[in-house]
C-alpha atoms as a PDB file:
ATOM      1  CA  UNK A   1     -12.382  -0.519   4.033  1.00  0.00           C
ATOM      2  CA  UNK A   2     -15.932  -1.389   4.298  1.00  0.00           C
ATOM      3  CA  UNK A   3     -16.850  -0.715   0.874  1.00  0.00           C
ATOM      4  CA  UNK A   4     -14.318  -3.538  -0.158  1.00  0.00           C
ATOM      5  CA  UNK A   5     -15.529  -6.149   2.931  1.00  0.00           C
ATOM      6  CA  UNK A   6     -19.193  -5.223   1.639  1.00  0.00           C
ATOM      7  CA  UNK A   7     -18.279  -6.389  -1.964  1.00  0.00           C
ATOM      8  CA  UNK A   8     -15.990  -8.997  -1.235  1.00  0.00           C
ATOM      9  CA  UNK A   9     -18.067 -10.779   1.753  1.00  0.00           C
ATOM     10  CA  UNK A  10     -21.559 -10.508  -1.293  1.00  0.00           C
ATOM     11  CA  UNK A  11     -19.403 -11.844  -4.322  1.00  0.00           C
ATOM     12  CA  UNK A  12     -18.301 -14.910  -2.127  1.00  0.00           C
ATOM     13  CA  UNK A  13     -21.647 -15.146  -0.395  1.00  0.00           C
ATOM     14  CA  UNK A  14     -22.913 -15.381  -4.306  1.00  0.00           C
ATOM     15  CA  UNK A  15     -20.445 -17.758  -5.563  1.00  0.00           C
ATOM     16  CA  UNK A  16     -19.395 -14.810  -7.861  1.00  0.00           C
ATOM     17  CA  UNK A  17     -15.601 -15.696  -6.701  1.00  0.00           C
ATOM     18  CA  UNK A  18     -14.128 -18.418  -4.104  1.00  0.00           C
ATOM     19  CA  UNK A  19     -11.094 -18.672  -1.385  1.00  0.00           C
ATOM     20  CA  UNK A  20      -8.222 -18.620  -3.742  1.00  0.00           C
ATOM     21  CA  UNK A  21      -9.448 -16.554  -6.717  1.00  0.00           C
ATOM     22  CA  UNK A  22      -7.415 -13.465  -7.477  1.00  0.00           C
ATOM     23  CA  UNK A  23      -9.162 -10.035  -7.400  1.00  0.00           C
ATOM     24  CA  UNK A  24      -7.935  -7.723  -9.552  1.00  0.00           C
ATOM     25  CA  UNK A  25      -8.302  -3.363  -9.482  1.00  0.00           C
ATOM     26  CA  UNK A  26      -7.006  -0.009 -10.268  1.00  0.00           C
ATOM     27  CA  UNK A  27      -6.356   2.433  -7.126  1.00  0.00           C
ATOM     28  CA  UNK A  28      -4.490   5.944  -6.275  1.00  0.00           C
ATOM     29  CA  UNK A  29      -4.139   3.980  -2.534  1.00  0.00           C
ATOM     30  CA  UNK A  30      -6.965   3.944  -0.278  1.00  0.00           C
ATOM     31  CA  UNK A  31      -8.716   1.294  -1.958  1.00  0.00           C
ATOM     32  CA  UNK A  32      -5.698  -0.893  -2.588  1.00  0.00           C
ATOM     33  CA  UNK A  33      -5.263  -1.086   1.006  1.00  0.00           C
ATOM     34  CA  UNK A  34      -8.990  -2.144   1.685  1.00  0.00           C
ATOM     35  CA  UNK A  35      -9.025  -4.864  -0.730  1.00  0.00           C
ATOM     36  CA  UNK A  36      -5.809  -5.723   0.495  1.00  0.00           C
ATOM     37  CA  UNK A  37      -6.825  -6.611   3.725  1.00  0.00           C
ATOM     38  CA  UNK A  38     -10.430  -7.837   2.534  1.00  0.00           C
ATOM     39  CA  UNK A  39      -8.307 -10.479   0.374  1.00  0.00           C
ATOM     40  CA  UNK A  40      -6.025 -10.916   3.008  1.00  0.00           C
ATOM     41  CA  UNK A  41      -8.758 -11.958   5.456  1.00  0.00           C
ATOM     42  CA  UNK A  42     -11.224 -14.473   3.124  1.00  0.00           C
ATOM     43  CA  UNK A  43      -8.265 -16.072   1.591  1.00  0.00           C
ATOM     44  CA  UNK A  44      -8.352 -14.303  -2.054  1.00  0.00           C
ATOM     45  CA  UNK A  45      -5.492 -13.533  -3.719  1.00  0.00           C
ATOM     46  CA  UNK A  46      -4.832  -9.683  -4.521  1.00  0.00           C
ATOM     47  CA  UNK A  47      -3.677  -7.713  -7.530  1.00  0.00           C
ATOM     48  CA  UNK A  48      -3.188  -3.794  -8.123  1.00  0.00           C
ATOM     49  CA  UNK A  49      -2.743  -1.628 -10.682  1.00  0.00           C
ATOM     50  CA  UNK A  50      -1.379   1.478  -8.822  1.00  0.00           C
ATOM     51  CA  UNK A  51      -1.313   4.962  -9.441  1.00  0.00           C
ATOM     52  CA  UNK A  52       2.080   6.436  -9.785  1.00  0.00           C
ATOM     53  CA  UNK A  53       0.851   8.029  -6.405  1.00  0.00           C
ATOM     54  CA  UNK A  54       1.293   4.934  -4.317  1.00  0.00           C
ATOM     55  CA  UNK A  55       4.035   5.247  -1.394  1.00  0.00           C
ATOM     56  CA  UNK A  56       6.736   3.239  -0.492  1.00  0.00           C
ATOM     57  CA  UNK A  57       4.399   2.919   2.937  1.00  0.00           C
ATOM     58  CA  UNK A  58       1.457   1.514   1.165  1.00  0.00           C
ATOM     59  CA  UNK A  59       3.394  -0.884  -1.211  1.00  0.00           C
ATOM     60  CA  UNK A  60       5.380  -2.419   1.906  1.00  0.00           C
ATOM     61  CA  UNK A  61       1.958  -3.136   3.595  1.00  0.00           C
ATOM     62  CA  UNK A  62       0.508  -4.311   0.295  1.00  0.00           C
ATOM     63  CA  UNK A  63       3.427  -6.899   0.006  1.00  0.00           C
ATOM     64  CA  UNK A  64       2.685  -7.950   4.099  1.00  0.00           C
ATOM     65  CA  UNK A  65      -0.721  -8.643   2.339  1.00  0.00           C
ATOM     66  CA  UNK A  66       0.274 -10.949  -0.059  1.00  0.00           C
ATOM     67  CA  UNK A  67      -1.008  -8.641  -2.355  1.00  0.00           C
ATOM     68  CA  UNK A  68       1.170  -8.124  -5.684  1.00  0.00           C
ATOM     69  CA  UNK A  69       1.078  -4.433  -7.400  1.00  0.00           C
ATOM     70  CA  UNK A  70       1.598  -3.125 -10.480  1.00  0.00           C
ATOM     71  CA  UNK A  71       2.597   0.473 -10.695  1.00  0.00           C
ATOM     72  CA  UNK A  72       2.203   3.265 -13.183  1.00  0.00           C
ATOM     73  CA  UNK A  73       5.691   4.762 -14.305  1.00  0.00           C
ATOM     74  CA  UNK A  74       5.938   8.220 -12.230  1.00  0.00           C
ATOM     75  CA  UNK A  75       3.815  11.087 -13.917  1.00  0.00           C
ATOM     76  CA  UNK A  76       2.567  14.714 -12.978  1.00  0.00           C
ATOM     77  CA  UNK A  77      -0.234  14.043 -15.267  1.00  0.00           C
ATOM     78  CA  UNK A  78      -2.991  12.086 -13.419  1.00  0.00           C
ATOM     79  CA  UNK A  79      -5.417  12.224 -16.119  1.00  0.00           C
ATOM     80  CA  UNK A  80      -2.706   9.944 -18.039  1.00  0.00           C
ATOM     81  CA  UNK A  81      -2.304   8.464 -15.134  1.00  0.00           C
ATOM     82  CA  UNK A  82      -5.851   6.977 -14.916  1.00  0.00           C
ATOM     83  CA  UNK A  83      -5.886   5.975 -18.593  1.00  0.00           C
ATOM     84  CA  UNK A  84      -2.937   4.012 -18.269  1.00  0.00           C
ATOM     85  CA  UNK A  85      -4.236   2.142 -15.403  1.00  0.00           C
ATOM     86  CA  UNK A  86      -7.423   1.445 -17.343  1.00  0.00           C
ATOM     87  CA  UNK A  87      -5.488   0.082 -19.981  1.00  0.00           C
ATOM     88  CA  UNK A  88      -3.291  -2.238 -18.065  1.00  0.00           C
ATOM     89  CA  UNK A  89      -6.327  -3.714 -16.232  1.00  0.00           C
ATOM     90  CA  UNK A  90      -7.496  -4.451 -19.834  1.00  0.00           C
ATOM     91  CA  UNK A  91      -4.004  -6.052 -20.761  1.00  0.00           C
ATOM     92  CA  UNK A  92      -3.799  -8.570 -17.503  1.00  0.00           C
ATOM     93  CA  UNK A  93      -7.991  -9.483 -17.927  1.00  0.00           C
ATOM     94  CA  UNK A  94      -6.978 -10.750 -21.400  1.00  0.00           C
ATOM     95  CA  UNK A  95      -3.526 -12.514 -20.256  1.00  0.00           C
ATOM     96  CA  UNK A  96      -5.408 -13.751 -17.286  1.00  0.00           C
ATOM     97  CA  UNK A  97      -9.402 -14.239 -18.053  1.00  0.00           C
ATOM     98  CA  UNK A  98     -10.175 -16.424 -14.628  1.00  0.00           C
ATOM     99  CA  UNK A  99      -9.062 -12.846 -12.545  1.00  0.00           C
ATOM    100  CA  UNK A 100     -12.886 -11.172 -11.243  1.00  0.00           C
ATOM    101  CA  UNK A 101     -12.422  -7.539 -11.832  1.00  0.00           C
ATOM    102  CA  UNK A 102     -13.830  -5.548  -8.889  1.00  0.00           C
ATOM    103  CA  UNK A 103     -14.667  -2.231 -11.061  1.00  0.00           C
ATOM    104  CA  UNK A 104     -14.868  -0.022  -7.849  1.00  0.00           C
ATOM    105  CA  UNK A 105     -15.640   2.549 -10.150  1.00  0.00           C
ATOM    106  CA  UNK A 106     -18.737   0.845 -11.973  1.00  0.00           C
ATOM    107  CA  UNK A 107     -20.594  -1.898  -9.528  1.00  0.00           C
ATOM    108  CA  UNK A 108     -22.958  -0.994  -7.177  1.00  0.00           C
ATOM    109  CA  UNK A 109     -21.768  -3.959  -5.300  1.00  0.00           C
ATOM    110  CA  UNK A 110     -19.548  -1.316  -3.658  1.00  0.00           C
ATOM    111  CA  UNK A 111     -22.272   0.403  -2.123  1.00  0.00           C
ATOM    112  CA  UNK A 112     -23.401  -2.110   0.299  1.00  0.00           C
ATOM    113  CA  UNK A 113     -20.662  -1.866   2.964  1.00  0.00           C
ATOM    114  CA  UNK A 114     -21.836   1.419   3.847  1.00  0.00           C
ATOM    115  CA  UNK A 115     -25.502   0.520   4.732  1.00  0.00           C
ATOM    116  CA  UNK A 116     -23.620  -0.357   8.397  1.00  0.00           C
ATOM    117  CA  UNK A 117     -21.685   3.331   8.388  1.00  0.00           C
ATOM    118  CA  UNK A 118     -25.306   4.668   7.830  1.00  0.00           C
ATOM    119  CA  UNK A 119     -26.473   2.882  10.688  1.00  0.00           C
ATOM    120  CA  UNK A 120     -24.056   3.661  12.809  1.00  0.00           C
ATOM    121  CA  UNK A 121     -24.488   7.588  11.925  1.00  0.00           C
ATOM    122  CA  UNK A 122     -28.042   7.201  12.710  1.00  0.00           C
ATOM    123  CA  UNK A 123     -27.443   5.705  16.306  1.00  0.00           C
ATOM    124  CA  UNK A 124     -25.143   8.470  17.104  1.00  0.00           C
ATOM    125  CA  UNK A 125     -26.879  11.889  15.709  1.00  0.00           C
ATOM    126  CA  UNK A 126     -30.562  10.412  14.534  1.00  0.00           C
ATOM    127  CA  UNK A 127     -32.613  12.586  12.599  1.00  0.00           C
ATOM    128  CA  UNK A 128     -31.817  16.415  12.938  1.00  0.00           C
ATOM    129  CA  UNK A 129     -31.260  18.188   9.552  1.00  0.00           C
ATOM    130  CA  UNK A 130     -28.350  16.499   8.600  1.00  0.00           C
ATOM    131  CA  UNK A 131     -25.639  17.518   5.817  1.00  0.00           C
ATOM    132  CA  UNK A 132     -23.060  14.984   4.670  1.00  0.00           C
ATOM    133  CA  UNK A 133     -20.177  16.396   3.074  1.00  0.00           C
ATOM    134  CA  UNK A 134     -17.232  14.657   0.948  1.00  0.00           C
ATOM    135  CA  UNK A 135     -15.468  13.197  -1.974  1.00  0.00           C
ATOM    136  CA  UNK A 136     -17.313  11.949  -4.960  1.00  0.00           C
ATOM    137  CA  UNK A 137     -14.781   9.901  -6.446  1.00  0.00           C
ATOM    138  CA  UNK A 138     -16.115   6.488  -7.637  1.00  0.00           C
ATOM    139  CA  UNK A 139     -19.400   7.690  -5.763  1.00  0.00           C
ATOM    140  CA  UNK A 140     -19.357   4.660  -3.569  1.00  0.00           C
ATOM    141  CA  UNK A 141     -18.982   6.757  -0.136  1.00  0.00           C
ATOM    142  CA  UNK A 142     -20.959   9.752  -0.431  1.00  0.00           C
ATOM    143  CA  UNK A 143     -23.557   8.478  -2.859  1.00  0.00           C
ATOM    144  CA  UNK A 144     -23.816   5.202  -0.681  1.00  0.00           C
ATOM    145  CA  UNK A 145     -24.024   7.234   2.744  1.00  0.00           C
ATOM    146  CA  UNK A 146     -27.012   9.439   1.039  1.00  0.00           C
ATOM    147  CA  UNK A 147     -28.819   6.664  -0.278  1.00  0.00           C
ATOM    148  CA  UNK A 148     -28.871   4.545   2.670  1.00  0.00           C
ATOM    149  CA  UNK A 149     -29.581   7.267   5.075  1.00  0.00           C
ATOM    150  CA  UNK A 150     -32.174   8.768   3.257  1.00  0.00           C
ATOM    151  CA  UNK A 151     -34.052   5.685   3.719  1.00  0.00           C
ATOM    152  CA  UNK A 152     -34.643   6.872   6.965  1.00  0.00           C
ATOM    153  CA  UNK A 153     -34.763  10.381   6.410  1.00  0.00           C
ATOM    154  CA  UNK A 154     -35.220  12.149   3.055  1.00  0.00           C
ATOM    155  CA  UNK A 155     -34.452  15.502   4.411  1.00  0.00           C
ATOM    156  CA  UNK A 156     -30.466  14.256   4.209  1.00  0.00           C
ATOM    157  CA  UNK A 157     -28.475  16.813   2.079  1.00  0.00           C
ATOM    158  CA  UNK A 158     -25.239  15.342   0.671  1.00  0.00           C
ATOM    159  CA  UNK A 159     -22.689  17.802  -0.406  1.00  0.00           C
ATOM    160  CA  UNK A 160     -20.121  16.395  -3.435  1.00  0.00           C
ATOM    161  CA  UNK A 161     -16.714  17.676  -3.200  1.00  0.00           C
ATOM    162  CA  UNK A 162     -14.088  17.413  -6.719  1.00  0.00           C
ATOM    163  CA  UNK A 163     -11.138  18.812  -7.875  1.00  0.00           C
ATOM    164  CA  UNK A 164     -10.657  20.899 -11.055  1.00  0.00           C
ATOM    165  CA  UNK A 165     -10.265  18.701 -13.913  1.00  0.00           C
ATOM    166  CA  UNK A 166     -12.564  15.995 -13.107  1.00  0.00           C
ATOM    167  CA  UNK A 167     -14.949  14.679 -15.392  1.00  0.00           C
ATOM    168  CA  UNK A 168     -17.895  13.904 -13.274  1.00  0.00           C
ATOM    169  CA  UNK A 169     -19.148  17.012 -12.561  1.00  0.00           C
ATOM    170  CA  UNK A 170     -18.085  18.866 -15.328  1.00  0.00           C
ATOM    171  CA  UNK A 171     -15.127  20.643 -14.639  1.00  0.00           C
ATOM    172  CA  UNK A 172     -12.458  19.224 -17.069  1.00  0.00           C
ATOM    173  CA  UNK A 173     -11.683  22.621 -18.832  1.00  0.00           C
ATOM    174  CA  UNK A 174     -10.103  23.988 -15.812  1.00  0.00           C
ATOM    175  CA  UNK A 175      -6.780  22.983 -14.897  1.00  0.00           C
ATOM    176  CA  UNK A 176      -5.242  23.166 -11.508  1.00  0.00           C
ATOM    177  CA  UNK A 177      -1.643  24.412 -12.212  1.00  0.00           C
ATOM    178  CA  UNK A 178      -0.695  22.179  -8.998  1.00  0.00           C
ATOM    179  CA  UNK A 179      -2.267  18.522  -9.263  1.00  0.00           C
ATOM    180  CA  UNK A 180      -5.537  17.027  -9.737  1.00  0.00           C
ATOM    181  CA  UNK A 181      -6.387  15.648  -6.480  1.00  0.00           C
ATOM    182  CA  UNK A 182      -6.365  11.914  -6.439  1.00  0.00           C
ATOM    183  CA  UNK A 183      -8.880   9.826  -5.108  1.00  0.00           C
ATOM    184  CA  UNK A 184     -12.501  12.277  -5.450  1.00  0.00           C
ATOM    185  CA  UNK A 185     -12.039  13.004  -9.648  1.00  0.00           C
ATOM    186  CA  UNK A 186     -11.555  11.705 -12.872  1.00  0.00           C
ATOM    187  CA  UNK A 187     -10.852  11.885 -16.269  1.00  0.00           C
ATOM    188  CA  UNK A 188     -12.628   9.422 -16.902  1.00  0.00           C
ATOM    189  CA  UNK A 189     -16.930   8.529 -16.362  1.00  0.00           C
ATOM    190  CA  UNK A 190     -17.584   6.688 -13.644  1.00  0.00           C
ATOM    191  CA  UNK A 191     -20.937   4.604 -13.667  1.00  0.00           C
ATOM    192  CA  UNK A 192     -20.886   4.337  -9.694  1.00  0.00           C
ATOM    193  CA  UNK A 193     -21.608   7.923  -9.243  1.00  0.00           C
ATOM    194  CA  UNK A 194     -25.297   8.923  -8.982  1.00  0.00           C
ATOM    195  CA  UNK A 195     -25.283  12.912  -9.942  1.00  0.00           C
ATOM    196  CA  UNK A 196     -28.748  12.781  -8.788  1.00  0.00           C
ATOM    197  CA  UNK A 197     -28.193  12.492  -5.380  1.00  0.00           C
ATOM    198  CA  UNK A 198     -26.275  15.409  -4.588  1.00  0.00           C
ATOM    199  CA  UNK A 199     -27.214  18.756  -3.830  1.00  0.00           C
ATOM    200  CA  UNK A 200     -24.421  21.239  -3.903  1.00  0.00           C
ATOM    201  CA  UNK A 201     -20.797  20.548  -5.175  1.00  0.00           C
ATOM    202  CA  UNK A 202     -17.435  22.236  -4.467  1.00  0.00           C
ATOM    203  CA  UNK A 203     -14.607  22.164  -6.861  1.00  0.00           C
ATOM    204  CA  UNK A 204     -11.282  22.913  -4.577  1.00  0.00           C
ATOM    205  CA  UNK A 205      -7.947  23.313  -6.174  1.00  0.00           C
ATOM    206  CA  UNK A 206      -4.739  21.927  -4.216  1.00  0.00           C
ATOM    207  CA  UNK A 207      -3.988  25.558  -2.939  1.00  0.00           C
ATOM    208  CA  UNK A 208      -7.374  25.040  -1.052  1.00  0.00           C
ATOM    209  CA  UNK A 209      -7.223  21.765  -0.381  1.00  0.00           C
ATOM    210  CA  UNK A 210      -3.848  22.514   1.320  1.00  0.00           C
ATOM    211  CA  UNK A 211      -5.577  24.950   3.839  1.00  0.00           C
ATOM    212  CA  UNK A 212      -7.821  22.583   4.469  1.00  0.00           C
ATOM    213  CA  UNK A 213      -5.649  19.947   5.374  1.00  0.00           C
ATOM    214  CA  UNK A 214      -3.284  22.292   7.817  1.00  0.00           C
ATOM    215  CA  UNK A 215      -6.338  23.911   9.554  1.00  0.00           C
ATOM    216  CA  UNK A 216      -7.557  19.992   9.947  1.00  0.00           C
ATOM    217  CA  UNK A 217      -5.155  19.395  12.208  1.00  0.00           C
ATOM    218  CA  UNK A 218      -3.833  22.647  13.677  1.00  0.00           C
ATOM    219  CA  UNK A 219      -7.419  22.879  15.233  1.00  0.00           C
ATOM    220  CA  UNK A 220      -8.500  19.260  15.525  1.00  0.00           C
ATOM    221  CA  UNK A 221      -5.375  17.174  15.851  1.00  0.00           C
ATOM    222  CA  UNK A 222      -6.435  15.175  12.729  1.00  0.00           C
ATOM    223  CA  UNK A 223      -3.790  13.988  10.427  1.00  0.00           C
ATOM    224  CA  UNK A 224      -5.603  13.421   7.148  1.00  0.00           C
ATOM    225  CA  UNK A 225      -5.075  14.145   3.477  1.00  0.00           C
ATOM    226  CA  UNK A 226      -5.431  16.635   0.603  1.00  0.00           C
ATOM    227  CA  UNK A 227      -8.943  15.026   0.002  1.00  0.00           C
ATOM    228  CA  UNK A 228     -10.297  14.810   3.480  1.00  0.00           C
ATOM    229  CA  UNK A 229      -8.715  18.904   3.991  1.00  0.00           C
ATOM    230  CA  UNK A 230     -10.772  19.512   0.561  1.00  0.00           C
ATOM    231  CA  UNK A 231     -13.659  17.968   2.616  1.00  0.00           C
ATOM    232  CA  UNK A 232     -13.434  19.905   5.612  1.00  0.00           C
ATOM    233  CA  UNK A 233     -13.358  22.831   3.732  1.00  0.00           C
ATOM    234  CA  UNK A 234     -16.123  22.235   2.229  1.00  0.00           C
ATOM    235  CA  UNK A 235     -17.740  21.418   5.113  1.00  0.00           C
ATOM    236  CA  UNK A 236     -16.860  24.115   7.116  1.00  0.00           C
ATOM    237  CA  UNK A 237     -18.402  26.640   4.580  1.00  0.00           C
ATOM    238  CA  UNK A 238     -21.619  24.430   4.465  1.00  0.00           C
ATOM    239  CA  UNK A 239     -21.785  24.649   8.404  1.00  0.00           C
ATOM    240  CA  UNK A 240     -21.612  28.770   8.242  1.00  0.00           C
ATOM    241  CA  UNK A 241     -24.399  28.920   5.139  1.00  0.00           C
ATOM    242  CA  UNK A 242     -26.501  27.080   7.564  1.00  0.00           C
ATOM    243  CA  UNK A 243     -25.967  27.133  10.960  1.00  0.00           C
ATOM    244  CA  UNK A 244     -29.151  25.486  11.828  1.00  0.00           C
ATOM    245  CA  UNK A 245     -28.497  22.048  10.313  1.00  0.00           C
ATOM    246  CA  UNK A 246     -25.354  18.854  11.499  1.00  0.00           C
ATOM    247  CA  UNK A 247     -23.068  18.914   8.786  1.00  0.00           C
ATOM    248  CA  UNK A 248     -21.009  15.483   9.201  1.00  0.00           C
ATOM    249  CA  UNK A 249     -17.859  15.273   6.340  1.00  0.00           C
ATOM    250  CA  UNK A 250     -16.134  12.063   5.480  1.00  0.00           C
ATOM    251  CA  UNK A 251     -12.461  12.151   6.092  1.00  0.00           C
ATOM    252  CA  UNK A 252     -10.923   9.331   3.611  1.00  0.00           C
ATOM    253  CA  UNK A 253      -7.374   9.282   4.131  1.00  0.00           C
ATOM    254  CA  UNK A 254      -4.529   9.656   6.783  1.00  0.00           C
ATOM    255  CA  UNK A 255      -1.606  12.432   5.963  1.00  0.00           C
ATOM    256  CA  UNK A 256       0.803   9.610   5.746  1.00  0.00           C
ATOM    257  CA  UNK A 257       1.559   9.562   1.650  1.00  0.00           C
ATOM    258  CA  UNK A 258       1.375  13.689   1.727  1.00  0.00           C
ATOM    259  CA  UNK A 259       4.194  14.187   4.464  1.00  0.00           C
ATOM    260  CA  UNK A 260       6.793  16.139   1.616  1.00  0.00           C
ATOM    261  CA  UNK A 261       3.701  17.383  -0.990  1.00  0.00           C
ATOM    262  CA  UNK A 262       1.226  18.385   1.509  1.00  0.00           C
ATOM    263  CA  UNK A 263       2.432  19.120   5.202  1.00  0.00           C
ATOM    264  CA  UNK A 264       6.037  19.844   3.961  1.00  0.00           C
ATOM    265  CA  UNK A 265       4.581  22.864   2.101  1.00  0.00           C
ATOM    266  CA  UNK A 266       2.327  24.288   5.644  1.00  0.00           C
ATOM    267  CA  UNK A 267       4.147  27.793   5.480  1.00  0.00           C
ATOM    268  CA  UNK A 268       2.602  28.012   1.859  1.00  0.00           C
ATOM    269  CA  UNK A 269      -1.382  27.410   3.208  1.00  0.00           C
ATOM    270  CA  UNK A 270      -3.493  30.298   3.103  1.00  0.00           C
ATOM    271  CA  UNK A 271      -5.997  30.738   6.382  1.00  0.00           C
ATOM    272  CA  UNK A 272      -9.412  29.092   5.709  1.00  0.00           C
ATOM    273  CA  UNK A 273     -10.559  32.459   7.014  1.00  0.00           C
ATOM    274  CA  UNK A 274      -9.489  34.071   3.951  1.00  0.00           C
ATOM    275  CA  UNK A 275     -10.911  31.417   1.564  1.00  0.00           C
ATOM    276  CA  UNK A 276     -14.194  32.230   0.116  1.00  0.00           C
ATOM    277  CA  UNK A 277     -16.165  29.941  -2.672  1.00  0.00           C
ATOM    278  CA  UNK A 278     -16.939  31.688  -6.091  1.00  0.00           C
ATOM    279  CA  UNK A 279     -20.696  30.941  -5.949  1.00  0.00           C
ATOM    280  CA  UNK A 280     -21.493  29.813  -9.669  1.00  0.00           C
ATOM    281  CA  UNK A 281     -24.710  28.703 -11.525  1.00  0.00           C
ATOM    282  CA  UNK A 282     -22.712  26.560 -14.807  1.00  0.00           C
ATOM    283  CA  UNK A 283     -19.814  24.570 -14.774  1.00  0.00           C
ATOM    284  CA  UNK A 284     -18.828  27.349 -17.223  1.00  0.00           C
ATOM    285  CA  UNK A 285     -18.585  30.389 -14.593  1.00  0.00           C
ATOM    286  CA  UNK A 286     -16.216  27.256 -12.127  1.00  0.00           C
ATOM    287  CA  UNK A 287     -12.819  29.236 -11.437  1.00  0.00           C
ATOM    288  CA  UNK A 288      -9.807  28.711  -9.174  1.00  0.00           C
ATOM    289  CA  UNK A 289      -9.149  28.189  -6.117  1.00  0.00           C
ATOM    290  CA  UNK A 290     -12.463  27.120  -4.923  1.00  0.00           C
ATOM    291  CA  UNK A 291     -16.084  27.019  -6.511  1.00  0.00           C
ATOM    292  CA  UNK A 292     -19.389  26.211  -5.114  1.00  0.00           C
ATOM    293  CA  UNK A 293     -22.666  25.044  -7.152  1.00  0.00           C
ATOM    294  CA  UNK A 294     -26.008  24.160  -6.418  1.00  0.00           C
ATOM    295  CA  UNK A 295     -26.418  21.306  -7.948  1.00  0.00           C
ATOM    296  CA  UNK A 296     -29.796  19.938  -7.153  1.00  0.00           C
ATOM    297  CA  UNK A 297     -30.196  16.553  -8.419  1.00  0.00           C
ATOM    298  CA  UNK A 298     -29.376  17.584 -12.034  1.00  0.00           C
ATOM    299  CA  UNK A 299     -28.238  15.008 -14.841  1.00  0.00           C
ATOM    300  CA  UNK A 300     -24.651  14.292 -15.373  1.00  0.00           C
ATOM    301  CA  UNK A 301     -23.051  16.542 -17.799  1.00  0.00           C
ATOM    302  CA  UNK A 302     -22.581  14.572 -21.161  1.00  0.00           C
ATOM    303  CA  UNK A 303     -18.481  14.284 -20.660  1.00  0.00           C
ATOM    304  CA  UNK A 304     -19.626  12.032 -17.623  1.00  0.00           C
ATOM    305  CA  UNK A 305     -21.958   9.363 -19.119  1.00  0.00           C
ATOM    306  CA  UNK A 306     -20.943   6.254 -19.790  1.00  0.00           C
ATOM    307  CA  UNK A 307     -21.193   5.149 -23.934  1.00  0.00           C
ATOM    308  CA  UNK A 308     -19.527   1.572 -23.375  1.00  0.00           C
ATOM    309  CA  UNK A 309     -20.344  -0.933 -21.119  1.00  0.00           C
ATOM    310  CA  UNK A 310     -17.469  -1.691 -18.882  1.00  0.00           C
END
């Protein structure tokens, strides 16, 4: 949500778009619903391409909106999933050239509505050896979070988590026989994440994910989703290697959409206590269910960079 209000509230405040334009993206569902409602609330007009992921519970809210959505054709494939989206945003640019494409995935733009989450995490914790743990995705949380906090404080570790399959980090050769988790990968680069600003990465397959989710809110009452369980995992595992430092993790999404997927499977979840990351030092030693990698600021691997503007 406040990425969206960040870019929305800085394109109008630059006369980059006006009351009555329509913005136009591509989401799996999170960031639908925040441009949604940022549309919704500076009198913009709203258009998504959706992921064949999007619920029945999202696109009735969408609609309340006023926002209009255009959904990918159910697939188990993701990856073809994403490339389809890509191409319809293409399609409805040319058929409608006056639409502003928001390009979560590519404009910085969507890192200023974090600068205030940064804030707000420094007001409440300060400065005491502080790990922030989550999903890369479009980079725009984690990266943003780091960035802004390390203003303040250099010594801020940010831990990336991804799913196998993705792209960004390198992991496309492995396939998770369940899904790719939507929402923190891609098949495709993404010139919003900064691989330089993270220091470890975990790769968690659903089967981990799933524990994470369960144990989320078994022991903390917290009804999230598969990528906000990956995250806890994560961060859980960061908090045991060292006990000494705050580890906050970001969770991005309610349980809502993963009711029949995610919770209706709980009797399936292994215990986080028997979960262990495979502690690798390539991309070519990653292996199911869950990985771990320092990753220390290294370049993005050549599957991830960008060869077209966009």
């Amino acid at each position: 949500m406040v990425s969206a209000l960040g870019a929305v509230r800085h394109l109008l405040d630059r006369g980059v778009v006006r009351p009555g334009d329509t913005l136009l993206d591509s989401s799996s569902g999170i960031y639908a619903y925040a441009l949604a409602l940022a549309c919704h609330r500076y009198g913009l007009h709203c258009h998504i391409v959706g992921s064949t992921t999007v619920d029945a519970a999202l696109r009735t809210q969408l609609a309340i909106l006023g926002a209009t959505l255009d959904q990918m054709e159910p697939s188990r494939d993701l990856k073809h999933d994403q490339r389809r989206r890509v191409g319809r945003i293409q399609e409805i640019l040319r058929e409608n050239p006056s639409f502003h494409w928001m390009r979560q995935y590519h404009d910085s733009v969507h890192y200023r509505g974090y600068e205030a989450v940064a804030d707000l995490i420094r007001q409440q914790i300060g400065q005491c050896g502080l790990t922030v743990v989550g999903g890369v995705g479009s980079g725009a949380s984690t990266g943003a979070l780091a960035t802004f906090l390390r203003r303040h404080d250099p010594g801020v570790r940010l831990v990336g988590v991804q799913p196998f399959g993705s792209v960004t980090f390198g992991s496309e050769h492995v396939d998770d026989p369940e899904i790719i988790i939507a929402g923190i990968g891609s098949s495709i680069p993404f010139g919003n994440v900064a691989h330089e600003l993270y220091d470890v990465i975990h790769w968690t397959s659903f089967d981990a994910a799933l524990a994470g989710s369960i144990a989320l809110l078994r022991e903390h009452a917290i009804f999230a989703g598969l990528s906000s369980g990956a995250a806890y995992l994560a961060a859980r595992w960061e908090r045991r290697d060292d006990p000494e430092r705050t580890v906050l993790f970001v969770a991005a999404d309610t349980g809502h959409r993963y009711v029949d997927s995610v919770f209706g499977r709980h009797e399936e979840a292994p215990h986080l206590a028997a979960l262990r990351p495979h502690q690798v030092s390539a991309v070519e030693e990653l292996a199911l269910p869950w990985s771990r990698m320092t990753w220390n600021g290294a370049a993005p691997p050549a599957t991830a960079t960008l060869t077209q503007p966009v």
